[in-house]
N, C-alpha and C. Protein backbone atom coordinates (compact mmCIF):
# COMPACT_ATOMS: atom_id res chain seq x y z
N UNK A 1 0.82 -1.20 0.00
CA UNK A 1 0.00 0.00 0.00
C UNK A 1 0.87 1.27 0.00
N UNK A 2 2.09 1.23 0.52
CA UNK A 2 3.07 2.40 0.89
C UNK A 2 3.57 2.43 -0.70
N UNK A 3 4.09 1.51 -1.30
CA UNK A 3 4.86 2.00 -2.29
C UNK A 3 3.50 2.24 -3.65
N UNK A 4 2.19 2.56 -3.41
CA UNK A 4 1.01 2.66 -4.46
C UNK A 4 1.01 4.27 -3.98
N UNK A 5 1.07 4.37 -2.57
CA UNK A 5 0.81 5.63 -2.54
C UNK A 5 2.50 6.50 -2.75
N UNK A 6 3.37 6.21 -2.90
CA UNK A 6 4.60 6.59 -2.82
C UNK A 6 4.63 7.03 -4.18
N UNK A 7 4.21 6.08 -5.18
CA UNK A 7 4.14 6.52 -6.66
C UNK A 7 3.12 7.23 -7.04
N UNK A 8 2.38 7.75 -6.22
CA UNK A 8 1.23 9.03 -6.68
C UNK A 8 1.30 10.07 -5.82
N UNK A 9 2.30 10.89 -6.31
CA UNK A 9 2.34 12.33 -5.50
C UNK A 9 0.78 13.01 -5.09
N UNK A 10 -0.15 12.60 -6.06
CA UNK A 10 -1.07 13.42 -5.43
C UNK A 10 -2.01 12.98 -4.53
N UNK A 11 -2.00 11.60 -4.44
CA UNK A 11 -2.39 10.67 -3.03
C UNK A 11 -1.80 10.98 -1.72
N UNK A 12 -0.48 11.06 -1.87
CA UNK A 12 0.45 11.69 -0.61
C UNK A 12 -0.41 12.73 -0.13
N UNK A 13 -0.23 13.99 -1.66
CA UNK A 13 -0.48 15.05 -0.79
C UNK A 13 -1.70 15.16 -0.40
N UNK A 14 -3.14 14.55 -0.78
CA UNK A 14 -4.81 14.74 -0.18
C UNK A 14 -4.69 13.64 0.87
N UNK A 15 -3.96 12.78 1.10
CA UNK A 15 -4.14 11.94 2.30
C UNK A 15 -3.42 12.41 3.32
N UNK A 16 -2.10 12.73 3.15
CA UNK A 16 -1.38 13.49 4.45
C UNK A 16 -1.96 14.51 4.57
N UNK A 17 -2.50 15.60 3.79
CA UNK A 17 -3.59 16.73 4.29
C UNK A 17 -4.72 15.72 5.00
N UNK A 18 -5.49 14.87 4.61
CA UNK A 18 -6.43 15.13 5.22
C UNK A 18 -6.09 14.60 6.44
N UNK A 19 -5.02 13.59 6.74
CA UNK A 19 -4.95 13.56 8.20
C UNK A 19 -3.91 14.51 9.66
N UNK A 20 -3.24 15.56 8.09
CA UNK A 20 -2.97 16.44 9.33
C UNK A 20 -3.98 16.97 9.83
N UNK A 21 -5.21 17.27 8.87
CA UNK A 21 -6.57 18.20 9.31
C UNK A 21 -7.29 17.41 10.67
N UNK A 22 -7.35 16.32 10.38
CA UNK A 22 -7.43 15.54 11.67
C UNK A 22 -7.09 15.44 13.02
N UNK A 23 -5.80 15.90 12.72
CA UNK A 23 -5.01 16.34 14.06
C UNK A 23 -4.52 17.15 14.90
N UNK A 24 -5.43 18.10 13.91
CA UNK A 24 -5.50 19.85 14.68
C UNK A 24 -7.08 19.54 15.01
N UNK A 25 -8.22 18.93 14.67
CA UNK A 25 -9.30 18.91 15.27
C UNK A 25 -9.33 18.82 16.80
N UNK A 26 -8.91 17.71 17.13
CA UNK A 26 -8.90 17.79 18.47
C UNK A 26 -8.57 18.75 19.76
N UNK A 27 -7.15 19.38 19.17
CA UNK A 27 -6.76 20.76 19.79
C UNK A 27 -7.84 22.09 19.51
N UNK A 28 -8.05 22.11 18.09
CA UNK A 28 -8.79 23.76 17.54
C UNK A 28 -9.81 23.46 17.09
N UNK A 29 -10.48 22.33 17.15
CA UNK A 29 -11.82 22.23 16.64
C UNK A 29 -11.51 22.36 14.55
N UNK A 30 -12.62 22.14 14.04
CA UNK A 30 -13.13 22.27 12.84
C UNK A 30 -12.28 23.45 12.16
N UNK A 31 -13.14 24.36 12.03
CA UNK A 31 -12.89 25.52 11.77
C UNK A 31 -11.31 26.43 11.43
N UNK A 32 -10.61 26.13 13.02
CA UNK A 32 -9.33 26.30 12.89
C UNK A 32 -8.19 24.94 12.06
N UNK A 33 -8.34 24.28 12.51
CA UNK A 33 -8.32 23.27 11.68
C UNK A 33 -7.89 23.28 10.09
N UNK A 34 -9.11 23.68 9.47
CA UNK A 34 -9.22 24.41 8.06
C UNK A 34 -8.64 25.28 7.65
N UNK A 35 -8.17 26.13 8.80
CA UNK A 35 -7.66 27.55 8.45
C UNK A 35 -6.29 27.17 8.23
N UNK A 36 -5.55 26.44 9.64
CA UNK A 36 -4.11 26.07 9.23
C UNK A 36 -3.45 25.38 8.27
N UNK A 37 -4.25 24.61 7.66
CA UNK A 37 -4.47 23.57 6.53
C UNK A 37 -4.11 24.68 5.00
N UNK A 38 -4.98 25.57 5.15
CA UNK A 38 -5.33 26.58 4.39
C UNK A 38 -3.95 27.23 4.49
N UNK A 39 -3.22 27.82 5.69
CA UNK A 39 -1.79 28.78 5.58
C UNK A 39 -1.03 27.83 5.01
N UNK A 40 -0.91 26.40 5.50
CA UNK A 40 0.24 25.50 5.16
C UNK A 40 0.27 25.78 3.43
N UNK A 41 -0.90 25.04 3.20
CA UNK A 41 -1.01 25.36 1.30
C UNK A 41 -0.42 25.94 0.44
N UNK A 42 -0.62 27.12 1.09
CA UNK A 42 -0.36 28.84 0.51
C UNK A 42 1.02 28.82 0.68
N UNK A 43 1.58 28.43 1.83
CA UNK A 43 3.14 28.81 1.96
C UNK A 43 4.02 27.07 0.70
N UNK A 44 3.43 26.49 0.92
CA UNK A 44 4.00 25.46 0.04
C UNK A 44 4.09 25.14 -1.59
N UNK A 45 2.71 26.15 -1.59
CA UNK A 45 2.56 25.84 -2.98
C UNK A 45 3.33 27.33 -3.40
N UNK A 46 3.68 28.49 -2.67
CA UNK A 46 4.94 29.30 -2.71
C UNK A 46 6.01 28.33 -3.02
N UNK A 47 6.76 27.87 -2.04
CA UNK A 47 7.72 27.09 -2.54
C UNK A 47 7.59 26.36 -3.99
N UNK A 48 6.65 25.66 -4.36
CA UNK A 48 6.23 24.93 -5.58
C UNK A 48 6.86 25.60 -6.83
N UNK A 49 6.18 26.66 -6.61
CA UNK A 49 5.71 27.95 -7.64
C UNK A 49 7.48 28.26 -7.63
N UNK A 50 8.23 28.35 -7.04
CA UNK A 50 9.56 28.71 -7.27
C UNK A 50 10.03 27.90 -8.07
N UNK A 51 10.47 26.22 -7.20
CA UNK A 51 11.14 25.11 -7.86
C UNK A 51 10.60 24.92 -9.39
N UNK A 52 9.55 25.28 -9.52
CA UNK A 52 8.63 25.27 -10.79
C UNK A 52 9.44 26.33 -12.07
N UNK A 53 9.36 27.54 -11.88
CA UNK A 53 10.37 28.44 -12.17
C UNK A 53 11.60 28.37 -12.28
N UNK A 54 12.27 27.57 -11.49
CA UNK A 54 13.54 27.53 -11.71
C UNK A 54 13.35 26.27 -12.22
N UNK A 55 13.01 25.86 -13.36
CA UNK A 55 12.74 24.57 -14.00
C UNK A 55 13.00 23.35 -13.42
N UNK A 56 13.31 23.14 -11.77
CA UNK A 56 13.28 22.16 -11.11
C UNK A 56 11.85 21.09 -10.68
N UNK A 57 12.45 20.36 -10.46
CA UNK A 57 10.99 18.38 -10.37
C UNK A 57 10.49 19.02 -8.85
N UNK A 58 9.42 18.91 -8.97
CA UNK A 58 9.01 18.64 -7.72
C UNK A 58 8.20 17.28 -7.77
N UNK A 59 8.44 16.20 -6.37
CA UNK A 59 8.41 15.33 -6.43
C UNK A 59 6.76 15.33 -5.56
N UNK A 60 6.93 15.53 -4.19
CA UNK A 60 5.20 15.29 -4.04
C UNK A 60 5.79 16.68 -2.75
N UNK A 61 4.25 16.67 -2.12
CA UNK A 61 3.69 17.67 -1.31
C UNK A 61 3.50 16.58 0.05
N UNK A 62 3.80 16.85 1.56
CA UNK A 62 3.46 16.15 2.87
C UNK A 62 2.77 17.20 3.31
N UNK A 63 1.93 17.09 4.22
CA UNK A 63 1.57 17.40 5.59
C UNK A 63 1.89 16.30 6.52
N UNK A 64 2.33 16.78 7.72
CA UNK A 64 2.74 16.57 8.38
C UNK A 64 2.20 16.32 9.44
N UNK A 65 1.14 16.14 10.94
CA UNK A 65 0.39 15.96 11.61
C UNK A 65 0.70 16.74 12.77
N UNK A 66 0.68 18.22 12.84
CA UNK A 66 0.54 18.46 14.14
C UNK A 66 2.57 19.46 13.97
N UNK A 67 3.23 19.43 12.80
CA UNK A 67 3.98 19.85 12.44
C UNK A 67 4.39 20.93 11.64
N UNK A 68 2.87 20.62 10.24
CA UNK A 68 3.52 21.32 8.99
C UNK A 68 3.57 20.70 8.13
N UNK A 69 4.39 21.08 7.10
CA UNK A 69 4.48 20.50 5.40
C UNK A 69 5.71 20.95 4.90
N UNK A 70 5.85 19.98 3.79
CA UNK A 70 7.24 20.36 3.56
C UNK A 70 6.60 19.55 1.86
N UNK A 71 7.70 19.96 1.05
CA UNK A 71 7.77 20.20 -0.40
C UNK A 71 9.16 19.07 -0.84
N UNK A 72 9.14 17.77 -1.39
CA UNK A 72 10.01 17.04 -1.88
C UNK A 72 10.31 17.48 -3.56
N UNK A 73 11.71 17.68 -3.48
CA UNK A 73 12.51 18.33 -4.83
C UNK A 73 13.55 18.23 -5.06
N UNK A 74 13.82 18.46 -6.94
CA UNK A 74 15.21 18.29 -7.18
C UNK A 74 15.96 19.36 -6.82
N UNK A 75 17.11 18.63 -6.11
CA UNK A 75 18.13 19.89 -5.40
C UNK A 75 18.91 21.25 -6.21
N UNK A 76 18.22 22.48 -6.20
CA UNK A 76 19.10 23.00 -6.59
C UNK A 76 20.97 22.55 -6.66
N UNK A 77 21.18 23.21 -7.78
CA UNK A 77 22.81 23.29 -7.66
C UNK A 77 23.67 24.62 -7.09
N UNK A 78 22.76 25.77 -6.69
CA UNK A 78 23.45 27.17 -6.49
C UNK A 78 23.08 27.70 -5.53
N UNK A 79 23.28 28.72 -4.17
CA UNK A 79 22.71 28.47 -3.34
C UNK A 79 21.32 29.80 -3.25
N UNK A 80 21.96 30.37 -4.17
CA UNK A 80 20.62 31.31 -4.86
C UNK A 80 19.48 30.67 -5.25
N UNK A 81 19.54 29.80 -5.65
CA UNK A 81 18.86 29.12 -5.98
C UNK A 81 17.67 28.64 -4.74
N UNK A 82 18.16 27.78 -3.92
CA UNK A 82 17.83 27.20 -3.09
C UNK A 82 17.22 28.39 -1.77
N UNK A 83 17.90 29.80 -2.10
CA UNK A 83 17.47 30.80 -1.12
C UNK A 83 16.44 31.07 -1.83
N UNK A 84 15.70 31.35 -2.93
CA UNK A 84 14.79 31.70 -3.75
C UNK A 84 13.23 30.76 -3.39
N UNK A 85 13.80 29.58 -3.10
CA UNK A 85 12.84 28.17 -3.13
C UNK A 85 12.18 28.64 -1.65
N UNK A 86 13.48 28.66 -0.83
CA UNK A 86 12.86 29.27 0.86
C UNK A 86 12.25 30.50 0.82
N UNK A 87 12.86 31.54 0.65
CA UNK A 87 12.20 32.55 0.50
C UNK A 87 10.50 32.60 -0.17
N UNK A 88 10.34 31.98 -0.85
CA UNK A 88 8.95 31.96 -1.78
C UNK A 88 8.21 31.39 -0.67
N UNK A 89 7.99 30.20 0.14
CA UNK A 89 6.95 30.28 1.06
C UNK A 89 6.31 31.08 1.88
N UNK A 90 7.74 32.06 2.77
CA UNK A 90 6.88 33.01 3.49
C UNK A 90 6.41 34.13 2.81
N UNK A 91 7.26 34.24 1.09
CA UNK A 91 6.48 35.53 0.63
C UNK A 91 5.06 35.32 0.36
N UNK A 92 4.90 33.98 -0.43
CA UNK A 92 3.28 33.72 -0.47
C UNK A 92 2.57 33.82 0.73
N UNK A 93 2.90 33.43 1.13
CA UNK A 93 2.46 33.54 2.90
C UNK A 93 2.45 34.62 3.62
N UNK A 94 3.14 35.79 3.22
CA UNK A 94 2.59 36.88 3.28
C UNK A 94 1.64 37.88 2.30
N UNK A 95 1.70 37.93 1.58
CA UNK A 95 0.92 38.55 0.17
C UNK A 95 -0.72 37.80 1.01
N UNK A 96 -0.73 36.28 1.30
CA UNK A 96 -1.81 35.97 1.29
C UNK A 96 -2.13 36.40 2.82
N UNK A 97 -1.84 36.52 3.86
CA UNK A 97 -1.66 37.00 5.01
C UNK A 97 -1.93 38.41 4.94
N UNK A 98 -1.47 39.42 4.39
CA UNK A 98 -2.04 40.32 4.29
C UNK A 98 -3.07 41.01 3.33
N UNK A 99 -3.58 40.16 2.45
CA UNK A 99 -4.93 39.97 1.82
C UNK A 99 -5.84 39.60 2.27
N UNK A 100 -5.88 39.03 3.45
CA UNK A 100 -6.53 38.57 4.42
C UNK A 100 -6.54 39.64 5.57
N UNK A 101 -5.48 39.84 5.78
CA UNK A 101 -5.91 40.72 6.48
C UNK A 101 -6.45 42.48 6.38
N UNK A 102 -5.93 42.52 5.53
CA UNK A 102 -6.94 43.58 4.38
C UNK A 102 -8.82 43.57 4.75
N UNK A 103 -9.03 42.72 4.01
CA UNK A 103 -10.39 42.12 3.88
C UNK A 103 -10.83 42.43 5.24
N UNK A 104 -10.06 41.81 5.98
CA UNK A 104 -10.97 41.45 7.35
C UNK A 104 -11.26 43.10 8.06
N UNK A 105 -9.68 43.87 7.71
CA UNK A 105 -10.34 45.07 7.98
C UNK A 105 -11.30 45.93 7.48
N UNK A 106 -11.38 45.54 6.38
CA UNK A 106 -12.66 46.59 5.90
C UNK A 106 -13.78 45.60 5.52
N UNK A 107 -13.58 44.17 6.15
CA UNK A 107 -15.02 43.91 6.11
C UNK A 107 -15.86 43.43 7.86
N UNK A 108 -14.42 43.56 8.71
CA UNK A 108 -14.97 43.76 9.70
C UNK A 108 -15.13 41.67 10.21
N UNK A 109 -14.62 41.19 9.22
CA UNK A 109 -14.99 39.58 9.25
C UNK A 109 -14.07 38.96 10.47
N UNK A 110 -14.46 38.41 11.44
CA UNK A 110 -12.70 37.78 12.26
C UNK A 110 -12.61 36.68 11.67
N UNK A 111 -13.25 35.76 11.01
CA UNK A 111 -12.69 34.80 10.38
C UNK A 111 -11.43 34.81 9.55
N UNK A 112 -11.51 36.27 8.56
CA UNK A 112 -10.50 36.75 7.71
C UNK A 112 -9.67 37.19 8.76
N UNK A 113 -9.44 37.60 9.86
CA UNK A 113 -8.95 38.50 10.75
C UNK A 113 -7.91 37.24 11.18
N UNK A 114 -8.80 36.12 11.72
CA UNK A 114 -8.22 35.02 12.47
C UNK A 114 -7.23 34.07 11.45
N UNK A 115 -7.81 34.18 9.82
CA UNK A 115 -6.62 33.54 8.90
C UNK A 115 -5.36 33.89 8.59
N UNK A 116 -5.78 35.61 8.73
CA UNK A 116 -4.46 36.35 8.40
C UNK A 116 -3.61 36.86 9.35
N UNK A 117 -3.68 36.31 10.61
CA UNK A 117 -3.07 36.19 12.17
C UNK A 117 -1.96 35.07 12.02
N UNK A 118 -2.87 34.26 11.81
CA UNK A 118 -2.68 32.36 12.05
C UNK A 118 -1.44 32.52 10.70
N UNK A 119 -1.65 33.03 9.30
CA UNK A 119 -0.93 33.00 8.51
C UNK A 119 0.53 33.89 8.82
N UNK A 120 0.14 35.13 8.91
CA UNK A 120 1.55 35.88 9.35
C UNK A 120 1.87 35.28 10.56
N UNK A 121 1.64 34.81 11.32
CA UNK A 121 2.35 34.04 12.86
C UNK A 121 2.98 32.47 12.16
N UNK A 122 2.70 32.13 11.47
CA UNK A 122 3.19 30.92 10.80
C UNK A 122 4.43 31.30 10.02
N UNK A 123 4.02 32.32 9.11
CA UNK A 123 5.08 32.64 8.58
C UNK A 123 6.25 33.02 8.72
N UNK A 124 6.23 34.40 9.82
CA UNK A 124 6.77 34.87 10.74
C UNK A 124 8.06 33.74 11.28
N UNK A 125 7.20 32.63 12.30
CA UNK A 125 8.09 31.68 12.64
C UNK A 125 9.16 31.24 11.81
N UNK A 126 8.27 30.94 10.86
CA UNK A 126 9.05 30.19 9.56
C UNK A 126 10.72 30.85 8.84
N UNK A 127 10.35 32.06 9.50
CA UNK A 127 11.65 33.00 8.71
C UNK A 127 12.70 32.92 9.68
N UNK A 128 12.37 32.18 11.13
CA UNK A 128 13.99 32.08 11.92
C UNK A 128 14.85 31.70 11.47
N UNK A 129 16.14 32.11 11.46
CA UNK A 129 17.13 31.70 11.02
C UNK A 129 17.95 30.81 11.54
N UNK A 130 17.22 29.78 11.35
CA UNK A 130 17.40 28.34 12.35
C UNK A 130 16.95 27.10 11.40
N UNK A 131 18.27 26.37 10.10
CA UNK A 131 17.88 25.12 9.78
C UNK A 131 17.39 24.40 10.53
N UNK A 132 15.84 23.60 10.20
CA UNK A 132 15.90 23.37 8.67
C UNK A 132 14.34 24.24 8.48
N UNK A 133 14.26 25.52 9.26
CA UNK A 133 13.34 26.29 8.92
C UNK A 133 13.91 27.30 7.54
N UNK A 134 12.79 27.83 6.57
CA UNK A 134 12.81 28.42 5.81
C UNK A 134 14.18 29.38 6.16
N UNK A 135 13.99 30.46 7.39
CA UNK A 135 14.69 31.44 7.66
C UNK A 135 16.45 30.38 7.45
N UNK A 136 16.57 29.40 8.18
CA UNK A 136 18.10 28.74 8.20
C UNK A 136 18.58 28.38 6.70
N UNK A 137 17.73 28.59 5.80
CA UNK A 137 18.17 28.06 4.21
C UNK A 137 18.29 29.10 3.93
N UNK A 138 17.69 30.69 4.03
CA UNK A 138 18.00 31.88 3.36
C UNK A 138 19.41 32.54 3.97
N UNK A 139 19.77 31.83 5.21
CA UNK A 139 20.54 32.63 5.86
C UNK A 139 21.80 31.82 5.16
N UNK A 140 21.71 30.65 4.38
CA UNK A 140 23.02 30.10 3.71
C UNK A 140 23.44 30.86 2.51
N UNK A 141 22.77 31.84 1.93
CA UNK A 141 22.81 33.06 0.97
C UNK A 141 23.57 34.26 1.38
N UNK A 142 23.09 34.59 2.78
CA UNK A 142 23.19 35.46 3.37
C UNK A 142 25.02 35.39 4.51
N UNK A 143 25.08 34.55 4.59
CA UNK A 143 26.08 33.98 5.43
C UNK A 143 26.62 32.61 5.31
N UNK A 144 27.33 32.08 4.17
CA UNK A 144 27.82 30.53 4.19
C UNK A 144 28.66 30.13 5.12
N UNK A 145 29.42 31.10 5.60
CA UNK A 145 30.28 30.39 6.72
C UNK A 145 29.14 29.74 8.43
N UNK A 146 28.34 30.88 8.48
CA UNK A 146 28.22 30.65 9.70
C UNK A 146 26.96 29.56 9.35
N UNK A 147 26.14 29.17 8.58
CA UNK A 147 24.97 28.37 7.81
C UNK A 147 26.04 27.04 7.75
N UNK A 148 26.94 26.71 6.81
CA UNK A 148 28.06 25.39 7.23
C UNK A 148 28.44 25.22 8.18
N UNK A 149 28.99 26.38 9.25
CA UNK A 149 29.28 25.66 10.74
C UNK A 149 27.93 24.82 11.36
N UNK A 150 27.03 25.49 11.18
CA UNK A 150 25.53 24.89 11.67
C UNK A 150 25.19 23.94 11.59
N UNK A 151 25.53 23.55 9.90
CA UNK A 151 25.05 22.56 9.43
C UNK A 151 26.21 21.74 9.16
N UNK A 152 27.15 21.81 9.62
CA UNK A 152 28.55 21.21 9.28
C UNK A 152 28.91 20.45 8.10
N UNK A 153 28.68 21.43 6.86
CA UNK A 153 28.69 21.30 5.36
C UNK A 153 30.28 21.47 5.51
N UNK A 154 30.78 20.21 4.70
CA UNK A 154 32.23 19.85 4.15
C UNK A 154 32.66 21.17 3.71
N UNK A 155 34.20 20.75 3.48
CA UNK A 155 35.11 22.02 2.37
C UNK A 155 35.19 21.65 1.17
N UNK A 156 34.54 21.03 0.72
CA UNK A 156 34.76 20.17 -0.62
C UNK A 156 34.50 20.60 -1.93
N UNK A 157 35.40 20.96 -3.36
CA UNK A 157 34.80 21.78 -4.06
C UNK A 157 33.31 22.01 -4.59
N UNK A 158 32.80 21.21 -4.27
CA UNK A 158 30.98 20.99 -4.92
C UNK A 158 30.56 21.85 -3.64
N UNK A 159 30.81 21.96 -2.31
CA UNK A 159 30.24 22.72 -1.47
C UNK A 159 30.74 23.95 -1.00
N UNK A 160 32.36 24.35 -1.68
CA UNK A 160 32.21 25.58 -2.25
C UNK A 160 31.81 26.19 -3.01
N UNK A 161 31.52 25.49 -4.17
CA UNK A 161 30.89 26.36 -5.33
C UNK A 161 29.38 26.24 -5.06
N UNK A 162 28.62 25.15 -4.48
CA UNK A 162 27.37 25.84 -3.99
C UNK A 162 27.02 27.45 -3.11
N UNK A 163 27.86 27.24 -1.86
CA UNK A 163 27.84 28.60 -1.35
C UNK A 163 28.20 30.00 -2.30
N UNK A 164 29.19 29.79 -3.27
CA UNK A 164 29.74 31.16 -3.62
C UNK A 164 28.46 31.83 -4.79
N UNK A 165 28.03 32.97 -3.74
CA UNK A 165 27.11 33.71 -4.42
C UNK A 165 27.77 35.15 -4.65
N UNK A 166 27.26 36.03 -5.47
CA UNK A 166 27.77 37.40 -5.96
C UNK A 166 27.22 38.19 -4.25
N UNK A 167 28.17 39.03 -4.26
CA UNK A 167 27.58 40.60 -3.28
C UNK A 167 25.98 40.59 -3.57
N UNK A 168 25.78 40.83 -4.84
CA UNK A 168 23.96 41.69 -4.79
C UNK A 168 23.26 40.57 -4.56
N UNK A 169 23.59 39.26 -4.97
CA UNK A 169 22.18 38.29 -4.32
C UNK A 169 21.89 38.21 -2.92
N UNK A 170 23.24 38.53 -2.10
CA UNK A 170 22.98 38.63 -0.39
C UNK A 170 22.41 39.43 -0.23
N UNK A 171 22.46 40.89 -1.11
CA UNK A 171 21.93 41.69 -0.45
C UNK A 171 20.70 41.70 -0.94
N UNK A 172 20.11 41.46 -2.05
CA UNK A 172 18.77 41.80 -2.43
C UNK A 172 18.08 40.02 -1.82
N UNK A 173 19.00 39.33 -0.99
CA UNK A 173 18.05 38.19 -0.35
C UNK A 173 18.10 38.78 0.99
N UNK A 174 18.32 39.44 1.64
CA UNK A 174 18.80 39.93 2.87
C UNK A 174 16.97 41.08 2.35
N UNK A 175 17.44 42.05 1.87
CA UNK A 175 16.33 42.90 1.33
C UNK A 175 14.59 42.39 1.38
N UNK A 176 14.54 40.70 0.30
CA UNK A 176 13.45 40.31 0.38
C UNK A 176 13.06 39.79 1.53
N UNK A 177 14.01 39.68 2.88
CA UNK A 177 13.65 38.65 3.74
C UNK A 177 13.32 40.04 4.68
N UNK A 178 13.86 41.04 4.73
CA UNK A 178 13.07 42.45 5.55
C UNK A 178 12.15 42.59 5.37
N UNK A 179 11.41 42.15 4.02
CA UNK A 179 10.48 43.00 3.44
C UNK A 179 9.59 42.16 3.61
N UNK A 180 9.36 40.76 3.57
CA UNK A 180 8.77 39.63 3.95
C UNK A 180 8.82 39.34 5.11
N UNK A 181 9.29 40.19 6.15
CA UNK A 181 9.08 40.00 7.57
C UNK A 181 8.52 41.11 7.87
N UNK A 182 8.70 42.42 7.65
CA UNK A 182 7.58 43.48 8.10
C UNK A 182 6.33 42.98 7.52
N UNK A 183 6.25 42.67 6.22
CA UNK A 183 4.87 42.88 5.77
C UNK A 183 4.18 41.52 6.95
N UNK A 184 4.76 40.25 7.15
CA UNK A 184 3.92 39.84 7.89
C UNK A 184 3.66 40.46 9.62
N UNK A 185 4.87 40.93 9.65
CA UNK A 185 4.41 41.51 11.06
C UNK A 185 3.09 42.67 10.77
N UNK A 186 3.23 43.15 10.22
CA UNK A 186 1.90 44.51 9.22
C UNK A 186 0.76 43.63 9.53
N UNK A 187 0.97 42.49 8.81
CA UNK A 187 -0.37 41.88 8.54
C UNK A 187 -0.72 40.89 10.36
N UNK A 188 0.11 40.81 10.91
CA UNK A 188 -0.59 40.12 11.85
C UNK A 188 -1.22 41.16 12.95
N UNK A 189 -0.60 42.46 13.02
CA UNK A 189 -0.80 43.59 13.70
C UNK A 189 -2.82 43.96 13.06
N UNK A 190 -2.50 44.00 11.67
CA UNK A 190 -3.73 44.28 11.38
C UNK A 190 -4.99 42.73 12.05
N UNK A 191 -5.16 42.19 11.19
CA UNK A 191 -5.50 40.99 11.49
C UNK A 191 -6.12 40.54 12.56
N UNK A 192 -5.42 41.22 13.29
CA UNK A 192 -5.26 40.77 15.22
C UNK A 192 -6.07 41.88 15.81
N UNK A 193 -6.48 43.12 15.61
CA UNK A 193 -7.12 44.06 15.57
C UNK A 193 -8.38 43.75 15.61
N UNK A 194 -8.74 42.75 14.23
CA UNK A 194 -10.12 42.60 14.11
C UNK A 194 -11.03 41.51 15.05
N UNK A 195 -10.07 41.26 15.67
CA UNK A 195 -10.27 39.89 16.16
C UNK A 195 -10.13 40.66 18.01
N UNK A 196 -9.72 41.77 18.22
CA UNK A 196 -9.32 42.47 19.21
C UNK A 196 -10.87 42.31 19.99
């Protein structure tokens, strides 16, 4: 049964969704439930939407039970690359976080209020700079020495030439990761308001 569902990425991903959804019921009831289900999505199918772009395989989609989700793929070779792939979850995850939370303010909804909380607080997390969270893969762009001590990546020429990125990609990944952390802090500030 494991290796039927192993060969259908899209079995993985509606069955491990539906039983992570399962396993936030008990803690958040229904409702919330749906909602986290709903941020995970958004931030993954961000990631997707990158590896996709950078003409890389994506192999299947998990949820996780009570964890999260994560995105199986062919490995970049550059580490721009691979900062691009991280980076894209929390940006979707914010854009949609604060579209949500938009809404909720001018429609007064806490449902929208309570998605676009739950989403920028997810996201938010997500950007620590702590492998094997999103934030610890952007910070290998941003900083290869101190990202290999962490992760105690060899000296070996294939894992120097992964790390060696130009000056402007640090800085304009350094840039998107400011800008993708205010806007979710923006959006959970708003969000959280409506729900105040």
């Amino acid at each position: 049964m494991w290796a039927l569902l192993a060969a259908h990425p899209f079995i993985v991903a509606v069955v491990s969704m539906a039983l992570a959804t399962l396993s936030y019921v008990p803690l958040f009831g229904w409702r919330y439930a749906a909602l986290m289900i709903l941020v995970l999505l958004v931030h993954e199918l961000g990631h997707m939407a990158a590896i996709w772009s950078l003409r890389l395989q994506v192999e299947t989609l998990v949820f996780v039970p009570l964890l999260g989700a994560f995105v199986t793929y062919e490995q970049p070779r550059i580490v721009e690359h691979d900062a691009v792939i991280a980076l894209s979850g929390p940006a979707a995850g914010a854009l949609f976080a604060w579209g949500c939370a938009v809404a909720a303010v001018s429609t007064g909804d806490e449902d929208l209020g309570l998605l676009g909380a739950t989403g920028a607080l997810f996201n938010l997390l997500n950007l620590m700079p702590v492998p094997p969270l999103d934030g610890g893969r952007i910070l290998a762009v941003i900083s290869p020495s101190l990202c290999g001590a962490m992760r105690s990546d060899r000296d070996d020429r294939e894992t120097i030439a992964f790390y060696a990125a130009p000056p402007v990609q640090r800085v304009c990944a350094v840039l998107t990761y400011l800008v993708t952390a205010a806007v979710l802090a923006l959006s959970f500030k708003l969000a959280d308001a409506v729900g105040a």
